[in-house]
Protein backbone atom coordinates (compact mmCIF):
# COMPACT_ATOMS: atom_id res chain seq x y z
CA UNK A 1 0.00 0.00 0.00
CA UNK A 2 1.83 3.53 -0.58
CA UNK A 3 1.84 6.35 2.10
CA UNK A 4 -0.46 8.75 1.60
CA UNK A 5 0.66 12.35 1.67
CA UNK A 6 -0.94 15.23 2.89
CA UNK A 7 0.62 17.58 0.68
CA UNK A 8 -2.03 20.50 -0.97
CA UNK A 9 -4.39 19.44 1.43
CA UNK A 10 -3.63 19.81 4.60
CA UNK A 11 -5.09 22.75 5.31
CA UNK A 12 -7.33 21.78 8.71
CA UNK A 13 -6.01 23.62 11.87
CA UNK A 14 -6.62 21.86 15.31
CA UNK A 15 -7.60 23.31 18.08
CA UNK A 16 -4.80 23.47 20.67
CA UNK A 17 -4.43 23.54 24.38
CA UNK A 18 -1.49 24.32 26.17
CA UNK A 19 -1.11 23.13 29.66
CA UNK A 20 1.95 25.07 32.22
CA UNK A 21 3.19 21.73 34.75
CA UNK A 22 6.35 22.70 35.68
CA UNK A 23 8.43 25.67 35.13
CA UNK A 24 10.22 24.23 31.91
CA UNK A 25 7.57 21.94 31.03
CA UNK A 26 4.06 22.14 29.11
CA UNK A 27 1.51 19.11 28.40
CA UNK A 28 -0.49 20.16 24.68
CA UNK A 29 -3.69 18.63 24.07
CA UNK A 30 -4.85 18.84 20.50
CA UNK A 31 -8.06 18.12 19.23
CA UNK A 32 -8.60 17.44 15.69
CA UNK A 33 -12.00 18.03 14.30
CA UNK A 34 -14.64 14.83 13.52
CA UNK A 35 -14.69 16.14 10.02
CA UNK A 36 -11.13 16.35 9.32
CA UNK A 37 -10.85 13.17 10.39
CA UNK A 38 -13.79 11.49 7.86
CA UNK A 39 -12.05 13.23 4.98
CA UNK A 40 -8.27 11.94 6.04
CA UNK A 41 -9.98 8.36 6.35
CA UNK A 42 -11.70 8.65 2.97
CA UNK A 43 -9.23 10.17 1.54
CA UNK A 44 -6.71 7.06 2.41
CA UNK A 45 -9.25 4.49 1.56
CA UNK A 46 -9.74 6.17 -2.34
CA UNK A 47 -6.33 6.09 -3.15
CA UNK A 48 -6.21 2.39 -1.73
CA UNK A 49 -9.16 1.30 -3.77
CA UNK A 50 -7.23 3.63 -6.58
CA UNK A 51 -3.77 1.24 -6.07
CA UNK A 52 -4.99 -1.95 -4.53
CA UNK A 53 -4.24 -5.08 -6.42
CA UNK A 54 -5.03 -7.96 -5.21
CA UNK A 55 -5.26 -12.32 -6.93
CA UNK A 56 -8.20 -12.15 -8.98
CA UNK A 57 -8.70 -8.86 -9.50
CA UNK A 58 -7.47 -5.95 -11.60
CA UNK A 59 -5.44 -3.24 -10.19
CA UNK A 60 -8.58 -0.09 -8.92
CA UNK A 61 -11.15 -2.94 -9.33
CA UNK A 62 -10.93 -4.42 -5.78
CA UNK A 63 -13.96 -4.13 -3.98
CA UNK A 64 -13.93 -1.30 -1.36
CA UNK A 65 -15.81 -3.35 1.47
CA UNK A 66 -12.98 -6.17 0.83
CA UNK A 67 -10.21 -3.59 1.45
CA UNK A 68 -11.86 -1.98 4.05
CA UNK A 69 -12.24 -5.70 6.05
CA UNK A 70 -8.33 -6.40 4.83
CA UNK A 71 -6.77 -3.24 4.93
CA UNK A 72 -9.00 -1.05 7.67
CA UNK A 73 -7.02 -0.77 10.67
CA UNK A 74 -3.77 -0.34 8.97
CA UNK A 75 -5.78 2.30 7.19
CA UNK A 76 -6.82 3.58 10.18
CA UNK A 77 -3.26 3.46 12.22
CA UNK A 78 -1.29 5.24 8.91
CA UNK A 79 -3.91 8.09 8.94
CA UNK A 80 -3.77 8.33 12.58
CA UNK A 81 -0.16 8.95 12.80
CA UNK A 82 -0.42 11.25 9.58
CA UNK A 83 -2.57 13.40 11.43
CA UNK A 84 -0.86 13.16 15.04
CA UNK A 85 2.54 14.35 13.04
CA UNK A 86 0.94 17.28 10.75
CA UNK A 87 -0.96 18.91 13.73
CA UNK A 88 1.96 18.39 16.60
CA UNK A 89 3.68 20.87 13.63
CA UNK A 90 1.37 23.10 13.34
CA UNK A 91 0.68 23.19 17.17
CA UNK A 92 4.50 24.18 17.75
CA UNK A 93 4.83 26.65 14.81
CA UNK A 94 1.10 28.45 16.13
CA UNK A 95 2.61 28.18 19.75
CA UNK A 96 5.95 29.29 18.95
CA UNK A 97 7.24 27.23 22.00
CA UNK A 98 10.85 26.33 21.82
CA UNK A 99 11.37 22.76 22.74
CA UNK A 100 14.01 20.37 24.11
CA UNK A 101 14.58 17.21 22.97
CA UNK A 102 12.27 15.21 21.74
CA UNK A 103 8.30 15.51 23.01
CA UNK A 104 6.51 12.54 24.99
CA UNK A 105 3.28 11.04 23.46
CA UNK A 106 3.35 8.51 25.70
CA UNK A 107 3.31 4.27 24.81
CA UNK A 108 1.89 5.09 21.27
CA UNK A 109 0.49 1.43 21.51
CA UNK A 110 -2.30 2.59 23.90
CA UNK A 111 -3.87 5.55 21.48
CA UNK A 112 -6.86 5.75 20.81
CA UNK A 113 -8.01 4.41 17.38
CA UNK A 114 -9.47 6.48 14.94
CA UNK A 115 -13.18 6.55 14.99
CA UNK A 116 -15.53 8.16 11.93
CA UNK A 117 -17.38 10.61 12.84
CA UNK A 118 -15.44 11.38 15.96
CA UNK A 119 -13.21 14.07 17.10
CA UNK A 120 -10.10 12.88 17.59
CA UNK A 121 -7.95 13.68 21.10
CA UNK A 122 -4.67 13.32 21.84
CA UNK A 123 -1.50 14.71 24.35
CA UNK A 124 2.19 15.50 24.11
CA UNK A 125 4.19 16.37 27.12
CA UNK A 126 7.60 18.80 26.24
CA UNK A 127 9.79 20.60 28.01
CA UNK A 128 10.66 23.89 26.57
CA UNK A 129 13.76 26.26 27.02
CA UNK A 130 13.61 28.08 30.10
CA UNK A 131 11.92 31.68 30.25
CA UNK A 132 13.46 34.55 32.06
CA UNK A 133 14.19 37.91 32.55
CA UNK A 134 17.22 40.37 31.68
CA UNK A 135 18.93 42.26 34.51
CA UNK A 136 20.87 45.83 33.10
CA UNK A 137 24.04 44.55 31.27
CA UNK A 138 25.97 48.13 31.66
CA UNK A 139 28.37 48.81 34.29
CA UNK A 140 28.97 45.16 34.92
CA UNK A 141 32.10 45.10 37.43
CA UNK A 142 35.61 43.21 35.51
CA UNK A 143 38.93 42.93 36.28
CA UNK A 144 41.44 42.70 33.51
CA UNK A 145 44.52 41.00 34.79
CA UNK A 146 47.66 42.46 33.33
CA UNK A 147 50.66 40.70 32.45
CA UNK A 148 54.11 41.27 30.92
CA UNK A 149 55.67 38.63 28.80
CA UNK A 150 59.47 38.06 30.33
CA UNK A 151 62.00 35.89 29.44
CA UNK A 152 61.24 33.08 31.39
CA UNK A 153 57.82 32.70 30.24
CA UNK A 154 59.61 32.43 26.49
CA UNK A 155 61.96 29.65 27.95
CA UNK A 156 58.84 27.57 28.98
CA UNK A 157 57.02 28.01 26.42
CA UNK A 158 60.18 27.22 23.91
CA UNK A 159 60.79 23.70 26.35
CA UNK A 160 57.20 22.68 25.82
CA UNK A 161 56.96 23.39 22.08
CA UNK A 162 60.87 21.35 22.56
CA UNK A 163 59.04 18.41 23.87
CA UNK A 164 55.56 18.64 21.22
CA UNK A 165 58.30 18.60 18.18
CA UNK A 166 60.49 16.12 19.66
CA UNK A 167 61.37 12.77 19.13
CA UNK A 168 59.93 10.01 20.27
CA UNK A 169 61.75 6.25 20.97
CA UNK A 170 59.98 3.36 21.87
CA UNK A 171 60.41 2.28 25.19
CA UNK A 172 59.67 -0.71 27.26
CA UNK A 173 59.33 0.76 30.83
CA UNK A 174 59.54 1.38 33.67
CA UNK A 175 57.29 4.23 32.87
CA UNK A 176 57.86 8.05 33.94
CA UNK A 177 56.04 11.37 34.07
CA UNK A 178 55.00 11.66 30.46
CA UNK A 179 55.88 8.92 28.65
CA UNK A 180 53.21 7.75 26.25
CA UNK A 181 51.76 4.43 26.08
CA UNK A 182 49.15 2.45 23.74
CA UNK A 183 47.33 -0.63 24.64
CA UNK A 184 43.79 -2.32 24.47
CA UNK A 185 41.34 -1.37 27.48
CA UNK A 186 37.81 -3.07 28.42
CA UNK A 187 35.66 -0.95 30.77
CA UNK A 188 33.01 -2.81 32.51
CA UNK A 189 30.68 -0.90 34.88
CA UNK A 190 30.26 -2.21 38.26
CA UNK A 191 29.23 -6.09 38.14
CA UNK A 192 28.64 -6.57 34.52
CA UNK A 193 29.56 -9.34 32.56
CA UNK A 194 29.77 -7.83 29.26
CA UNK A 195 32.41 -4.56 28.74
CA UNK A 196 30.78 -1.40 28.67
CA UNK A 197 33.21 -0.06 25.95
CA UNK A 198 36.44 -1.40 24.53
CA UNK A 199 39.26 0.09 22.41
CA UNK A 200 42.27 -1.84 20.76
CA UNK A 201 44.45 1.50 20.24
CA UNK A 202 43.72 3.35 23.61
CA UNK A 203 46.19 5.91 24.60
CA UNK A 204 47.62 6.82 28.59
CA UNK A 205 50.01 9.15 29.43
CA UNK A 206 51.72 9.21 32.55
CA UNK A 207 50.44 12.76 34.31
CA UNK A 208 53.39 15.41 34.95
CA UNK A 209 54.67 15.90 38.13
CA UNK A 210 52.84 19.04 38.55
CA UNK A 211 49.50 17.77 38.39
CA UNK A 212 49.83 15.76 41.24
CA UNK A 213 49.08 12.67 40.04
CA UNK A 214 45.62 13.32 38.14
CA UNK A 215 45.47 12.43 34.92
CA UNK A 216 42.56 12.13 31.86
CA UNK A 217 42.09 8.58 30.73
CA UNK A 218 39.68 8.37 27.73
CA UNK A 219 38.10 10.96 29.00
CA UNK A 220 37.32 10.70 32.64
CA UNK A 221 39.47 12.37 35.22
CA UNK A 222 41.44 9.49 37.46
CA UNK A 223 42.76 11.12 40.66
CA UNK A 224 45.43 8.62 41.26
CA UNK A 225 46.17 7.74 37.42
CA UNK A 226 50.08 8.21 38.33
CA UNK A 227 49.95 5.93 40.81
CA UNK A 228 48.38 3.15 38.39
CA UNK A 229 51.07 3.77 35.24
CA UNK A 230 53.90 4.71 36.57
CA UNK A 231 56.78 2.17 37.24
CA UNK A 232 54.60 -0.28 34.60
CA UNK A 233 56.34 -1.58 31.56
CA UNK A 234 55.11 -2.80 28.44
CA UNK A 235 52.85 -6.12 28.71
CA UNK A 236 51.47 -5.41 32.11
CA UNK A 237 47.88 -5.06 32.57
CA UNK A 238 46.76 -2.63 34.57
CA UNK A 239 43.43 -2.66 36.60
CA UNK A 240 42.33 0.10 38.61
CA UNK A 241 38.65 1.73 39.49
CA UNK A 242 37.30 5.15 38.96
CA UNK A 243 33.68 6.73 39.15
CA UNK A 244 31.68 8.04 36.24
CA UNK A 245 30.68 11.34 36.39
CA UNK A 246 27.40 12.48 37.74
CA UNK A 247 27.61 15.09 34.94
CA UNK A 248 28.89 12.95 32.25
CA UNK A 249 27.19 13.45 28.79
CA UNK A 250 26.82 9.44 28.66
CA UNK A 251 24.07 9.02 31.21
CA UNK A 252 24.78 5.20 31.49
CA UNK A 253 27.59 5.70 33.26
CA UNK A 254 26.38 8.55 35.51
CA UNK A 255 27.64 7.75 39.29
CA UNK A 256 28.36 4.36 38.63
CA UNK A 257 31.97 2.17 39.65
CA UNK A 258 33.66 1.73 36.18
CA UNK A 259 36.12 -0.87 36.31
CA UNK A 260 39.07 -0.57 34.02
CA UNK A 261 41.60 -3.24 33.08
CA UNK A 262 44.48 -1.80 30.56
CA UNK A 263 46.83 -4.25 28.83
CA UNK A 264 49.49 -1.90 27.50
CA UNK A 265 51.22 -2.78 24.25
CA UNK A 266 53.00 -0.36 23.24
CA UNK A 267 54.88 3.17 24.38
CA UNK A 268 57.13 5.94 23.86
CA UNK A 269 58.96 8.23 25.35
CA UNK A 270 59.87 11.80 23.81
CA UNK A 271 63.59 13.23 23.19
CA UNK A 272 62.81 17.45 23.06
CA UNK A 273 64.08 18.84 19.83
CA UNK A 274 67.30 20.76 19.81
CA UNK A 275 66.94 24.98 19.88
CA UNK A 276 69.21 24.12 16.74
CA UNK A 277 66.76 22.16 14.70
CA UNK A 278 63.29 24.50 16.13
CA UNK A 279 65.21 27.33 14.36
CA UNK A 280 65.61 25.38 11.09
CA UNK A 281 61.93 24.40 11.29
CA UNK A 282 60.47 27.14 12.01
CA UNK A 283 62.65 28.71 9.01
CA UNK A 284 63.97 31.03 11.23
CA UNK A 285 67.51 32.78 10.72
CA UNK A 286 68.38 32.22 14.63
CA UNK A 287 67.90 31.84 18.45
CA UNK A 288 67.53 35.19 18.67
CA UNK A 289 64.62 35.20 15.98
CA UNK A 290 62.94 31.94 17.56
CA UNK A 291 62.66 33.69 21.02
CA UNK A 292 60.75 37.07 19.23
CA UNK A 293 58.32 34.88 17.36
CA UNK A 294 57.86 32.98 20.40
CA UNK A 295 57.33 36.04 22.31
CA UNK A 296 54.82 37.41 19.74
CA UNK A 297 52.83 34.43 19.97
CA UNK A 298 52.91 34.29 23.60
CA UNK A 299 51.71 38.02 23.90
CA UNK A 300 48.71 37.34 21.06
CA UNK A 301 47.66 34.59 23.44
CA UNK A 302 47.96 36.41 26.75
CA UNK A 303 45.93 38.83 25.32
CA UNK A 304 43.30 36.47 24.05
CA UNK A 305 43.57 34.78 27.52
CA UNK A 306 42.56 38.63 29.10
CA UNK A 307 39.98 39.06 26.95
CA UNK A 308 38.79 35.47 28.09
CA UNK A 309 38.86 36.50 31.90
CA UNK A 310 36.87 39.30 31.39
CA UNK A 311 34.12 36.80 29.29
CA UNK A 312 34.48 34.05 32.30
CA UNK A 313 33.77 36.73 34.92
CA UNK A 314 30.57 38.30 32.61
CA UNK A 315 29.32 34.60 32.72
CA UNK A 316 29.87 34.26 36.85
CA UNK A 317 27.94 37.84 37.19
CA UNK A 318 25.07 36.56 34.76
CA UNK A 319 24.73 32.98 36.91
CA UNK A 320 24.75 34.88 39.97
CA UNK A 321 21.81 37.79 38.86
CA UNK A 322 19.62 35.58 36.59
CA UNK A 323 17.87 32.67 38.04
CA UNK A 324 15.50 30.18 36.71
CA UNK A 325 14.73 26.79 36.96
CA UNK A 326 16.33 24.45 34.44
CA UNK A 327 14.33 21.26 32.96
CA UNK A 328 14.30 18.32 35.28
CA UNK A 329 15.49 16.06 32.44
CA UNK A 330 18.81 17.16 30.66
CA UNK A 331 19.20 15.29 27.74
CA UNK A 332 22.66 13.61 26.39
CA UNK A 333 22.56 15.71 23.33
CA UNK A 334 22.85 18.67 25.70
CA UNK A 335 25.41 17.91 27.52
CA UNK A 336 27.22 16.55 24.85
CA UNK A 337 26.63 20.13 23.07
CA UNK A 338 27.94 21.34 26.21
CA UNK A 339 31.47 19.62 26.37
CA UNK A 340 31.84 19.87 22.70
CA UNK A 341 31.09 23.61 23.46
CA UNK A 342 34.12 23.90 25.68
CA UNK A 343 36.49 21.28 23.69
CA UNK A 344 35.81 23.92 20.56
CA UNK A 345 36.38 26.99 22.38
CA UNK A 346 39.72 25.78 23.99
CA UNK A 347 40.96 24.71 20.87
CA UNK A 348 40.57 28.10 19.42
CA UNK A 349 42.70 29.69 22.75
CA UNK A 350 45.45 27.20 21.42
CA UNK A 351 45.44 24.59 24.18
CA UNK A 352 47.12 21.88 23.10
CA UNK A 353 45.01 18.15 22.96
CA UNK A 354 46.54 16.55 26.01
CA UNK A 355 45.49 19.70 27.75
CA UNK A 356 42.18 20.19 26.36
CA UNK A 357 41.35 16.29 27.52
CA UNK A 358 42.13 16.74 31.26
CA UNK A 359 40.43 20.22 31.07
CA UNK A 360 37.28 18.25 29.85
CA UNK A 361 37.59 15.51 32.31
CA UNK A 362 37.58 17.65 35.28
CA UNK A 363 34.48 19.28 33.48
CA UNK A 364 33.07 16.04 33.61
CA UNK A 365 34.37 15.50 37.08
CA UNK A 366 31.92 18.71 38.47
CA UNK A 367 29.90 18.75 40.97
CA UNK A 368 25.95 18.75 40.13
CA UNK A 369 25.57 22.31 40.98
CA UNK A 370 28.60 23.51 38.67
CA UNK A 371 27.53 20.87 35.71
CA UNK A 372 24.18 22.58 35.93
CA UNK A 373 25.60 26.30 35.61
CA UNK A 374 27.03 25.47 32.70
CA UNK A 375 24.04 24.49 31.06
CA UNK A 376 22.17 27.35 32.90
CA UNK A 377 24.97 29.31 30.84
CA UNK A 378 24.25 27.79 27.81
CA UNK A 379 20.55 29.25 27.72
CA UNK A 380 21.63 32.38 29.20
CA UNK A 381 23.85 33.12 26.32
CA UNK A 382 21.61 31.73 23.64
CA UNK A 383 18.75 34.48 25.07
CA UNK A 384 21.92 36.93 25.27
CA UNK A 385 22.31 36.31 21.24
CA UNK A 386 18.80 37.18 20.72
CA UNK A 387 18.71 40.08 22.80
CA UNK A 388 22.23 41.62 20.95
CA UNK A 389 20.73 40.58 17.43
CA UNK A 390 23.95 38.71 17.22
CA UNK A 391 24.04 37.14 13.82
CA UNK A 392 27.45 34.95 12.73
CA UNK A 393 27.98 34.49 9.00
CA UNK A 394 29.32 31.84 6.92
CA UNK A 395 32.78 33.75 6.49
CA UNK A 396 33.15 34.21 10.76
CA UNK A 397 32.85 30.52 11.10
CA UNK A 398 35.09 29.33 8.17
CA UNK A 399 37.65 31.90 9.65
CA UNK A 400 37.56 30.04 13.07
CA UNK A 401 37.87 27.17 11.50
CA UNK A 402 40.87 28.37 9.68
CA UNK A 403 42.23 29.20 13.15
CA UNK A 404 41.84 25.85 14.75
CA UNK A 405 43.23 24.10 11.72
CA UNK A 406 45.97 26.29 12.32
CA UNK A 407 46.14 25.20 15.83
CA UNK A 408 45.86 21.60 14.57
CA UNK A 409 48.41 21.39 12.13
CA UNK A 410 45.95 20.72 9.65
CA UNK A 411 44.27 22.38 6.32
CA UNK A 412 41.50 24.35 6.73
CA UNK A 413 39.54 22.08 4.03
CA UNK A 414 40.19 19.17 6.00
CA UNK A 415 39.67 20.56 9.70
CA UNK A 416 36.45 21.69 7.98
CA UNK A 417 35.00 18.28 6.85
CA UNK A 418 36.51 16.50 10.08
CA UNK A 419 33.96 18.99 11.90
CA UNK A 420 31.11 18.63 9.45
CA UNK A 421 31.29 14.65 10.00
CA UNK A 422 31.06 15.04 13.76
CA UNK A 423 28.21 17.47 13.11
CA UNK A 424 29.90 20.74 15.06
CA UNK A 425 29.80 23.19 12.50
CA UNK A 426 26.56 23.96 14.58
CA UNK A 427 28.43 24.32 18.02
CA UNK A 428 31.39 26.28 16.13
CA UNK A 429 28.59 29.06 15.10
CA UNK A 430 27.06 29.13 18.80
CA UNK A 431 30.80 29.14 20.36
CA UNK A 432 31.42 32.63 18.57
CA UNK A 433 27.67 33.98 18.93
CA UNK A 434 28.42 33.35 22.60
CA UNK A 435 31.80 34.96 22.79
CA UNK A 436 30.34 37.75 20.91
CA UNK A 437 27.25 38.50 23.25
CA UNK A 438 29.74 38.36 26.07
CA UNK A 439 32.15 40.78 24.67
CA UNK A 440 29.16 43.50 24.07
CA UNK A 441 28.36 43.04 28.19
CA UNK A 442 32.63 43.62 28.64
CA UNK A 443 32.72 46.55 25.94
CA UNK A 444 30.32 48.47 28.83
CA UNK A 445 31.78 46.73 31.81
CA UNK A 446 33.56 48.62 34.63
CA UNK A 447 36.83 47.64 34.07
CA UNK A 448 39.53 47.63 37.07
CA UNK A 449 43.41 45.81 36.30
CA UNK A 450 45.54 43.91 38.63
CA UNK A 451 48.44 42.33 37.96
CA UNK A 452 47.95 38.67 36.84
CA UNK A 453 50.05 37.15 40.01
CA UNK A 454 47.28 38.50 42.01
CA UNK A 455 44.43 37.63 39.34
CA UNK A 456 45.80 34.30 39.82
CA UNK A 457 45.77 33.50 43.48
CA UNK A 458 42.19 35.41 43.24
CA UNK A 459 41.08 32.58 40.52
CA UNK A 460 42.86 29.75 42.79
CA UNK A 461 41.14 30.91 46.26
CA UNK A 462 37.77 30.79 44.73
CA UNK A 463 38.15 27.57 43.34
CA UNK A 464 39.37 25.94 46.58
CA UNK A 465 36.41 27.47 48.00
CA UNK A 466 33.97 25.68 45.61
CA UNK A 467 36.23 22.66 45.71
């Protein structure tokens, strides 16, 4: 039987009732009229008797009554969800509610049937992006935290970028701050028989002595990571324990004991590059050259990093003078939106990937209050965008995409389609309409400087608060 389509004709309009039960939540009834429904049904059933062919009859010459007794209640059930489809649309585009993830209409196998000659009733429960008013944006208070470039912050940063171009050996252990390794991993969560997720190519790296032994391991934030890899050599399996994040974007694995066992396999360890050969690379003339360009660079992204204090202190003012009540459900596409949010927007302040990983596995490791001001943020902003007017063209986002291909080593062409293929383009537009809506609240703010030793122990003291 082909699908009937209601194009041309579908001009009914139900009559719709929208229902407040909770403060990011509606329930719409919709009532289609009787006679909408008789023409839908005969409308089906002619261009069945029109197609129909069945043994023993010609094609159009198949008695209607037979059809109807053979064909009714799929006739029935095809129309019904026709109609249930076309009028949710035109309830949403008359209400102009903005909804979340996808609506409710409960176990469809206990509709109601279609009945001739009836009306026809049915309900959808949504919840809907959080309403909310605007506090005055001018005058907000920011500090700018000033910094001067010296030398030693051009020797670190010339180490690191030693280390990122250097060269690695393979090694067999023991393993040391840093050193790389590969191997196959099986996560199974709590008592499971069956592994939650494996990977024959998973990648470790043994945390830096400066982070205290934390590390990121496929994305989750292990407190004691250096304590499992370090010392290991190549062929051990390692099995160790860590919790999934209450605010995880998988909610599967929300608060629940993930077991990991690790059989490494493989692993390197990095020689940094001479000065000698970063010159040559580079295509520098010498040392002396190297150092400016590094100093440049390091003063483009202090400056970017400024401008990026200033936006994370607009966002802590906004959370703390506009309240509302966020839906009860948050759905994984959200907080994956979310993370990728934050992975895209770090990328573009030049932090390399190792970085950017732990960065979003202590995101992942937040509490359920600061998880939930982020996506508070998220709708904050988005009503921010609206309120500025803030539109992004085609040629902003292909010219941050430039940038983090630049960032990546890679060609803008190919950086492009990598994004397209994880669908992001979307979050790269909503990353700079964000950044954007921000900046118009700093270009009014009431700006006061300190120096950024100061700005810094300010930043740390508020986080070991919150900690």
């Amino acid at each position: 039987m082909d699908d009937f389509s209601l194009d041309g004709g579908d001009t009914f309009e139900p009559n719709v009732d929208i229902a407040e039960t909770g403060p990011c939540s509606r329930t719409i009834t919709i009532t289609i009229p009787a006679s909408v429904v008789d023409e839908r049904l005969e409308m089906q059933l002619a261009t069945l008797v029109s197609e129909a062919a069945l043994p023993g009859f010609r094609k159009g010459r198949v008695p209607r009554k037979l059809l109807e007794r053979r064909f009714g209640a799929d006739v029935r059930s095809e129309t019904r969800g026709q109609l249930i489809s076309s009028s949710y649309e035109k309830a949403l585009t008359t209400s102009e509610l903005q909804v979340l993830g996808d609506p409710d209409f409960g176990d469809m196998a206990s509709i109601k049937e279609l009945e001739p000659g009836q009306d026809y009733v049915f309900s959808v429960s949504l919840e809907v992006v959080p309403q909310f008013e605007l506090p005055e944006l001018d005058g907000v208070p920011v500090t700018k935290p000033i910094m001067e470039v010296t030398d030693e912050h051009v020797d670190g940063e010339i180490l690191r970028t030693r280390y990122r171009f250097g060269t690695p050996s393979r090694i067999t252990g023991p393993f040391e701050p840093l050193d790389r390794m590969v191997g196959s991993v099986k996560i199974h969560i709590e008592e499971a028989e069956e592994p939650f997720f494996e990977n024959d190519r998973a990648v470790a790296v043994v945390p830096a002595v400066e982070d205290e032994g934390k590390g990121q391991f496929l994305g989750l934030l292990v407190e004691d990571l250096s304590d499992h890899l370090a010392g290991k050599n190549v062929g051990d399996e390692i099995t160790f324990e860590t919790a999934g994040p209450d605010s995880h974007e998988r909610e599967d694995i929300r608060g629940k004991t993930l077991k990991i066992s690790f059989q490494v396999t493989d692993a390197e360890r990095v020689a940094p590059l001479e000065i000698s050969e970063m010159v040559e690379q580079f295509g520098l003339d010498d040392e002396a050259g190297l150092r400016s360009q590094i100093r440049l660079s390091l003063e483009t992204r202090r400056d970017a990093e400024q401008r990026n204090a200033e936006r994370e202190q607009v966002y802590e003012w906004l959370l703390e003078n506009i309240d509302f009540e966020l839906p009860p459900k948050i759905s994984e596409a959200q907080a994956i939106g979310m993370i990728e949010q934050q992975r895209l927007q770090m990328l573009h302040r030049g932090l390399d990937e190792d970085t950017i990983e732990l960065q979003l596995a202590k995101i992942r490791g937040e509490n359920e209050k600061a998880s939930r001001n982020r996506l508070r943020l998220m709708f904050i902003m988005s009503r921010l965008s609206k309120h500025f007017e803030i539109e992004i063209s085609e040629s902003e986002v292909n010219a941050r995409i430039s940038e983090l291909a630049a960032s990546r080593g890679m060609r803008p062409d190919a950086m492009k389609a990598e994004l397209a293929k994880a669908g992001q383009i979307r979050e790269i537009s909503m990353s700079i309409q964000h950044s954007k809506s921000a900046d118009r609240i700093v270009d009014t703010a009431k700006v006061t400087e300190m120096p950024a030793e100061d700005w810094n122990k300010l930043v740390d003291a508020k986080a070991a608060a919150k900690s």
